[in-house]
Protein backbone atom coordinates (compact mmCIF):
# COMPACT_ATOMS: atom_id res chain seq x y z
CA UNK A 1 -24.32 -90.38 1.25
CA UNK A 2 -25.33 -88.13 4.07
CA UNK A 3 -24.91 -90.90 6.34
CA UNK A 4 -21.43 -92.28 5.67
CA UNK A 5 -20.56 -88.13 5.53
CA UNK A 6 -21.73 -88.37 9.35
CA UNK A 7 -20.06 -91.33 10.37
CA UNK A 8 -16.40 -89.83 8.57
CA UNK A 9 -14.25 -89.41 11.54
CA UNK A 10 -12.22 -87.38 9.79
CA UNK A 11 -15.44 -85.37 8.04
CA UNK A 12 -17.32 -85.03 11.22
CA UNK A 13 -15.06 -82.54 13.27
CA UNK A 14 -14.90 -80.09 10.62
CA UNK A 15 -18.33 -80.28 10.34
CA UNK A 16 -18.36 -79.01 14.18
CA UNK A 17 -15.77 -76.47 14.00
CA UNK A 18 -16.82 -75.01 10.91
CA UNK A 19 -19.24 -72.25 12.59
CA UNK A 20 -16.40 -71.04 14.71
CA UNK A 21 -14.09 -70.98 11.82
CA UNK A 22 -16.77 -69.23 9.06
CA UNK A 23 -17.25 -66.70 12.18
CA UNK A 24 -13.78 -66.29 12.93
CA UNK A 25 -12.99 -65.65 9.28
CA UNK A 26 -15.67 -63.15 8.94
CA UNK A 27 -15.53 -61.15 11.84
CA UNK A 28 -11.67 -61.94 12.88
CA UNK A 29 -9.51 -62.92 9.96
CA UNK A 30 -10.62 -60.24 7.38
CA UNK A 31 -10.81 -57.35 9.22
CA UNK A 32 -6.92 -57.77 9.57
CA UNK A 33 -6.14 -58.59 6.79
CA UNK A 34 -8.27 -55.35 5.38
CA UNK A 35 -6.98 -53.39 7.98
CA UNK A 36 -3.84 -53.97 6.70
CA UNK A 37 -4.33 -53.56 3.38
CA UNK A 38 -6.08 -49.86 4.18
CA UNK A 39 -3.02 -49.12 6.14
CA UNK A 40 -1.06 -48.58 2.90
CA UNK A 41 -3.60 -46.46 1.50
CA UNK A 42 -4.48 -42.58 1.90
CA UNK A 43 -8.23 -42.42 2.50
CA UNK A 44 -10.66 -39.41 2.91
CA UNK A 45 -13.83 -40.78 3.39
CA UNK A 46 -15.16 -43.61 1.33
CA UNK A 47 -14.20 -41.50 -1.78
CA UNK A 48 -11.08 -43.48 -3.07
CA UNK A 49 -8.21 -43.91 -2.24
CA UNK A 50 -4.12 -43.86 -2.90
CA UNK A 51 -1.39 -46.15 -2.28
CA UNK A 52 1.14 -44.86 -0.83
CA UNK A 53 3.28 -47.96 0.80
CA UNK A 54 4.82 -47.23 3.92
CA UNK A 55 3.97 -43.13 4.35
CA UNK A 56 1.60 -43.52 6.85
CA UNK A 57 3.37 -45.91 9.66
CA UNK A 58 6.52 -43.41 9.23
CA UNK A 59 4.14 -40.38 9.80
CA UNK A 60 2.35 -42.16 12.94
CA UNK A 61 5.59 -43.39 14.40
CA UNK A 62 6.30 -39.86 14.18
CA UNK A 63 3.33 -38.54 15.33
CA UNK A 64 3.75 -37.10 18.96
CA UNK A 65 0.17 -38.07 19.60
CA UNK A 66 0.81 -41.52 18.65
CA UNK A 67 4.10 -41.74 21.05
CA UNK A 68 1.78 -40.43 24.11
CA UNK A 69 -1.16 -42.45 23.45
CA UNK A 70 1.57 -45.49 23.81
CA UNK A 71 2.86 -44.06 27.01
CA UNK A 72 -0.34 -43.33 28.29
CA UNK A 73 -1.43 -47.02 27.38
CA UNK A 74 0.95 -48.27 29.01
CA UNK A 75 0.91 -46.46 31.98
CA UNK A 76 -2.82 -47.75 32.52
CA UNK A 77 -1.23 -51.36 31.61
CA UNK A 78 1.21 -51.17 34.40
CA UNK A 79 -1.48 -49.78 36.90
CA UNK A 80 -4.11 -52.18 36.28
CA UNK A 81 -0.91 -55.24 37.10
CA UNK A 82 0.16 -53.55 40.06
CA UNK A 83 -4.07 -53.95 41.17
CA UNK A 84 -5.74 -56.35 39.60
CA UNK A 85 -3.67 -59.43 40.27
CA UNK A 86 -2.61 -58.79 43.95
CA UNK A 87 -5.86 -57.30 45.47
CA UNK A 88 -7.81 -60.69 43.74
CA UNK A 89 -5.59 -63.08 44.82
CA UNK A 90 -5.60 -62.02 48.50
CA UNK A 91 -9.09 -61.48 48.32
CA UNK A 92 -9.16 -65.36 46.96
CA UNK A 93 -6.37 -66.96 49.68
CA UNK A 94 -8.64 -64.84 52.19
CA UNK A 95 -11.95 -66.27 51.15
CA UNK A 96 -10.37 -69.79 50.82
CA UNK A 97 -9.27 -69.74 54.50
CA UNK A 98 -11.66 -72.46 56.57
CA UNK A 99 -12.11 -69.39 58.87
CA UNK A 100 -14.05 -67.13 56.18
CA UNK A 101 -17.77 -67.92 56.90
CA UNK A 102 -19.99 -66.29 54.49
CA UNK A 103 -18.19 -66.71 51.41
CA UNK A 104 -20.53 -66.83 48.73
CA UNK A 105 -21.92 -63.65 49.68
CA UNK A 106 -18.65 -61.94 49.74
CA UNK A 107 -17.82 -63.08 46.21
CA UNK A 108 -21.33 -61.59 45.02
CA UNK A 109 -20.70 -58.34 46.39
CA UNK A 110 -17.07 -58.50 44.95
CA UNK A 111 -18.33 -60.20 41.38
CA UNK A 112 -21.51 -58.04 41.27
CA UNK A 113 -19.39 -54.96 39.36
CA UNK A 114 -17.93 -56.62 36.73
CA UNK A 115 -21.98 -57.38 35.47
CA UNK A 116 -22.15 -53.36 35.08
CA UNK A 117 -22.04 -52.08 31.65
CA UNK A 118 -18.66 -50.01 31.44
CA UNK A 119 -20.94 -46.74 29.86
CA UNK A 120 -22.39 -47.18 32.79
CA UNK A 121 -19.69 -47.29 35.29
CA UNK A 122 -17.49 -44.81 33.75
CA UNK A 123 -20.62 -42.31 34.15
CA UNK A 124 -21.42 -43.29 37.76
CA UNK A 125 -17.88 -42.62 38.50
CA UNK A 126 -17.62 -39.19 36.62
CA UNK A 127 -19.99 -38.31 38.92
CA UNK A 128 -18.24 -39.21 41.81
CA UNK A 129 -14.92 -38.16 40.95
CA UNK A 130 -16.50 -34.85 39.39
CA UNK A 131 -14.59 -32.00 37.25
CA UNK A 132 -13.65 -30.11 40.39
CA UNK A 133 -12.95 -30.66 44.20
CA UNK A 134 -16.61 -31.17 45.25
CA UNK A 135 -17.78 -35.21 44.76
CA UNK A 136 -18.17 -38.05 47.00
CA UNK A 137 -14.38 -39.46 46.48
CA UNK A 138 -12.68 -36.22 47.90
CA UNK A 139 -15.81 -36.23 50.39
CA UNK A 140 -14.75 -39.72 52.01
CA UNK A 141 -10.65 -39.33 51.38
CA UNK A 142 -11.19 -35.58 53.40
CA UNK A 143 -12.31 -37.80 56.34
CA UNK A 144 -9.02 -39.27 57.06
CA UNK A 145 -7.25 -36.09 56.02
CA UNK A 146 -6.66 -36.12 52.44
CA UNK A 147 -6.85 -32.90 50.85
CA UNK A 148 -9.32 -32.43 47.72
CA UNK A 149 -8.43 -33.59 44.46
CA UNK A 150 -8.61 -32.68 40.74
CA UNK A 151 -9.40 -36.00 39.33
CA UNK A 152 -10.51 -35.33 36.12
CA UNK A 153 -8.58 -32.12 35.66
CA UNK A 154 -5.18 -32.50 36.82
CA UNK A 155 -3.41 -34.65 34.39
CA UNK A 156 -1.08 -36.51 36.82
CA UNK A 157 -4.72 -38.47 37.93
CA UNK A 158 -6.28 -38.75 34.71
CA UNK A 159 -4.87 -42.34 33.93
CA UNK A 160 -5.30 -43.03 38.19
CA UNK A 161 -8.69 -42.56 37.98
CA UNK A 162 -9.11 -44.75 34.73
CA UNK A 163 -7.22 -47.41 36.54
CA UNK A 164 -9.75 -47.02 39.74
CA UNK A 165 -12.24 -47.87 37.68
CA UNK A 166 -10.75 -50.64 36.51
CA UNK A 167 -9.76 -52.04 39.80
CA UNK A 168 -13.50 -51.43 41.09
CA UNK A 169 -15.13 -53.31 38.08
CA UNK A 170 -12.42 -56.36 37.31
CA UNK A 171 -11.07 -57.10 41.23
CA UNK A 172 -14.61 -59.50 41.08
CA UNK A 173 -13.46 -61.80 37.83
CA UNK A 174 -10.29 -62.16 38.84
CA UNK A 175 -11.22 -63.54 42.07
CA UNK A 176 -12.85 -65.77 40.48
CA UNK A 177 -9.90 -67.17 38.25
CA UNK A 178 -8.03 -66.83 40.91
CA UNK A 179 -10.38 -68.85 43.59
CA UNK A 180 -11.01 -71.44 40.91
CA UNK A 181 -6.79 -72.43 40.87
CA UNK A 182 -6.95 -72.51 44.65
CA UNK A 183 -9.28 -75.37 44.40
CA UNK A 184 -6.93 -77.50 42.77
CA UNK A 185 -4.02 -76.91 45.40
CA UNK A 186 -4.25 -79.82 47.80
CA UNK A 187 -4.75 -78.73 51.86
CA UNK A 188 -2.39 -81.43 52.60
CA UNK A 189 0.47 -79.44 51.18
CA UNK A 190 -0.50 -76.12 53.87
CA UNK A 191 -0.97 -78.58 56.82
CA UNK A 192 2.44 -80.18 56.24
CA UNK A 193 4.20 -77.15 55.35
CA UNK A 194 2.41 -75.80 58.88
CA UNK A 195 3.96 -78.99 60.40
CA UNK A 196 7.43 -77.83 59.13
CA UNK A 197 6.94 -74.87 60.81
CA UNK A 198 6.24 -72.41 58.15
CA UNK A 199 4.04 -69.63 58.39
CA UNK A 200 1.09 -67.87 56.59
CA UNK A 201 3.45 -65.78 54.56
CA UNK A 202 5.84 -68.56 53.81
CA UNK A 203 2.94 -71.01 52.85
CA UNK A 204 1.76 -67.97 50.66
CA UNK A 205 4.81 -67.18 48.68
CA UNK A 206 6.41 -70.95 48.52
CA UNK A 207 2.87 -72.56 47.88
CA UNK A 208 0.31 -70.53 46.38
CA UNK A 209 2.14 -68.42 44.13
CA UNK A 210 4.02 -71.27 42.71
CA UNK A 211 1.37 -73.18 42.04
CA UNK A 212 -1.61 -70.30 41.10
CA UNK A 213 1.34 -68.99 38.34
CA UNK A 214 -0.42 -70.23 34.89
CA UNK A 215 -3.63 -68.38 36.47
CA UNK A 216 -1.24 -65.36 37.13
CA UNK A 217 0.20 -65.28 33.95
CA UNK A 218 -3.72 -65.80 32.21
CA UNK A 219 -4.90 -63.00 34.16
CA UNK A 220 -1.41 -60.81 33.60
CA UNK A 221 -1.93 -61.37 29.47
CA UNK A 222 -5.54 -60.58 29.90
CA UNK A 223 -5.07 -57.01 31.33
CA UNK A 224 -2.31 -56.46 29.08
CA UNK A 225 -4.47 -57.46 25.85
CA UNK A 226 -7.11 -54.56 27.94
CA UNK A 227 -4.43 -52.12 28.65
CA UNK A 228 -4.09 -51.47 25.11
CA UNK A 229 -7.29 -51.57 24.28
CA UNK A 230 -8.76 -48.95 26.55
CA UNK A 231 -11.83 -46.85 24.98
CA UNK A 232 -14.84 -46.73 26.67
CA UNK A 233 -13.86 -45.33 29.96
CA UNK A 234 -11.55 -42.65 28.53
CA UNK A 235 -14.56 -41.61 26.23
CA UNK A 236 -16.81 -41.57 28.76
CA UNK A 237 -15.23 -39.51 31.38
CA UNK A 238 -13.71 -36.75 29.34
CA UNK A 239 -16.66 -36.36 26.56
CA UNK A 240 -15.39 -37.94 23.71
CA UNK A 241 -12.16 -38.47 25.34
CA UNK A 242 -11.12 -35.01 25.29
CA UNK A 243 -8.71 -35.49 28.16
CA UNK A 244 -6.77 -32.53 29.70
CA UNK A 245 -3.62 -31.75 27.96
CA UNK A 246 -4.12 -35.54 26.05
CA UNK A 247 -2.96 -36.69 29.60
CA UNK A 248 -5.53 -39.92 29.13
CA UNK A 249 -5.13 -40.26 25.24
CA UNK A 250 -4.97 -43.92 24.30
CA UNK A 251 -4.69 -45.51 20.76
CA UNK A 252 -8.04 -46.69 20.43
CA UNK A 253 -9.44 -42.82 21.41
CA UNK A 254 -7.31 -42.05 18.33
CA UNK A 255 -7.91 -44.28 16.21
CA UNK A 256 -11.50 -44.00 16.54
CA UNK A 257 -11.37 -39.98 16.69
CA UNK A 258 -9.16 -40.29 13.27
CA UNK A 259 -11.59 -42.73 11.25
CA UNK A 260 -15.18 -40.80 12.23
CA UNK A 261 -13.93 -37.64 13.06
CA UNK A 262 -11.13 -36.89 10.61
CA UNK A 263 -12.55 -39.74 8.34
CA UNK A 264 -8.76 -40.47 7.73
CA UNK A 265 -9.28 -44.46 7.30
CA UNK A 266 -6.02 -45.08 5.84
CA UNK A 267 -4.44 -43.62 8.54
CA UNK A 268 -6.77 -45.14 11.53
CA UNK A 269 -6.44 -48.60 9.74
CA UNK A 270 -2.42 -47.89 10.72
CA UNK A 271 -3.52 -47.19 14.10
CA UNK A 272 -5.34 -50.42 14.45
CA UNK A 273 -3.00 -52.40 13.21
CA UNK A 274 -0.05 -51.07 14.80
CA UNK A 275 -1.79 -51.53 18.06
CA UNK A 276 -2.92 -55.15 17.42
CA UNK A 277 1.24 -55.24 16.68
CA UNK A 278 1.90 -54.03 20.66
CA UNK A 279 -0.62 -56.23 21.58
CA UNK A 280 0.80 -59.08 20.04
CA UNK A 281 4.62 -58.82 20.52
CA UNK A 282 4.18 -57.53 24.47
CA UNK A 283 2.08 -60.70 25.04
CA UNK A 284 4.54 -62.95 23.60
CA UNK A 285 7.50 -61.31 25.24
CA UNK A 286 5.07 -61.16 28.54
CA UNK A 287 4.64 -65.22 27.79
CA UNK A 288 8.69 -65.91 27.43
CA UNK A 289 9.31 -63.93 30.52
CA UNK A 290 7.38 -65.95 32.45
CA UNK A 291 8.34 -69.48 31.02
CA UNK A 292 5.37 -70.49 29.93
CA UNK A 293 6.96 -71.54 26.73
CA UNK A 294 9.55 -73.74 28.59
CA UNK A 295 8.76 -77.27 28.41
CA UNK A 296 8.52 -79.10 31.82
């Protein structure tokens, strides 16, 4: 019996997907579907709780926290784009020149950060960037005549200072993405676009970019899907993410601050799932935007 279940070609894959799916039901699937369920509930604690429909997604699209932790989110979204994916990918055309020796070294050094714990990072660099205008960063931007700043404090570098971070610990793994798409574009197509006379810039921009764009669109979902998601560093730098004036809020700060702080789960489930609802439709408009749904 065992045997012939084994040798069932259409048994036998279910029988190796079925971890993933039993996981992904657990731990993925349920959660949501709880989540949403909560979401239509008033809860104080673990006490009981109340339907109540649709009150609390009209209260938080109402809520003026709720509006700036989306603005603020999205603020960190659009810095992290505007970093992440051109500093990598000139970092990668760089590195994949013939006349970069050393290259393995330099993608340790650049790859090395993104193996740091983020707890970690975000307290290394609220030392550096300090509550104040002492610390190393205004120390090394005075040499070349930049006046002090108020990183921490002044609210107009709150979310710049998240996204420095980010820069500093991701620039590594997407080189790497990045560096892996440039091994599938053929030399031949540089050397006889350099034969037709075009130049580095040209062979950039009509080449590489062309043919690196399902790797720029993979790594343009993936900090999207992390812009909205933002926690740890926010947490860490402001002490429970007590930013100033809420100038580095984010949803998952409050979401997390309304479910153990508040212990408001009804109204933290609505949160969650209205965030996992950006998430969602921004990456599928992100997606049509770029054509990836077009058919070739």
């Amino acid at each position: 019996m065992i045997k012939k279940i084994l040798y069932n070609k259409k048994i036998v894959p279910w029988i190796f997907i079925a971890p993933f799916l039993i996981f992904f039901t657990i731990f993925k699937a349920y959660p949501i579907i709880y989540s949403s369920f909560l979401s239509l509930h008033e809860m104080q604690g673990l006490s009981g709780r109340e339907f109540v429909g649709l009150k609390n997604y009209i209260e938080l699209i109402n809520d003026s926290n709720f509006l700036k932790a989306v603005w603020n989110n999205t603020k960190y979204m659009i810095g992290t784009m505007i970093t992440l994916i051109p500093i990598p990918l000139i970092f990668a055309v760089l590195l994949d020149s013939k006349h970069c020796k050393g290259k393995n070294i330099y993608k340790t050094i650049l790859f090395i950060p993104t193996l740091t714990s983020l707890v970690i990072a975000a307290a290394v660099f609220k030392i550096l960037l300090y509550k104040g205008e002492t610390g190393i960063v205004n120390l090394l931007i005075g040499y070349i005549g930049i006046p002090p700043q108020k990183w921490l404090i002044n609210p107009l570098l709150t979310i710049p200072s998240v996204v420095l971070i980010a820069t500093w610990r991701w620039t590594g793994m997407n080189l790497i993405y990045f560096t892996t798409g440039l091994t599938g574009i053929s030399k031949e197509l540089y050397e006889s676009a350099s034969i037709d006379g075009a130049n580095m810039l040209q062979r950039f921009y009509y080449i590489t970019v062309p043919l690196l764009k399902p790797i720029i669109i993979f790594v343009a979902t993936l900090n999207l899907i992390g812009g909205y998601k933002l926690f740890t560093e926010v947490y860490m730098l402001w002490d429970g993410g007590a930013s100033p004036g809420k100038s580095a809020l984010t949803l998952a700060v409050m979401m997390y601050r309304t479910a153990f702080s508040y212990f408001e789960l009804g109204y933290a489930s609505t949160i969650g799932f209205l965030m996992a609802l950006i998430i969602l439709i921004l990456s599928l408009f992100q997606l049509k935007l770029t054509g990836f749904f077009k058919e070739n």
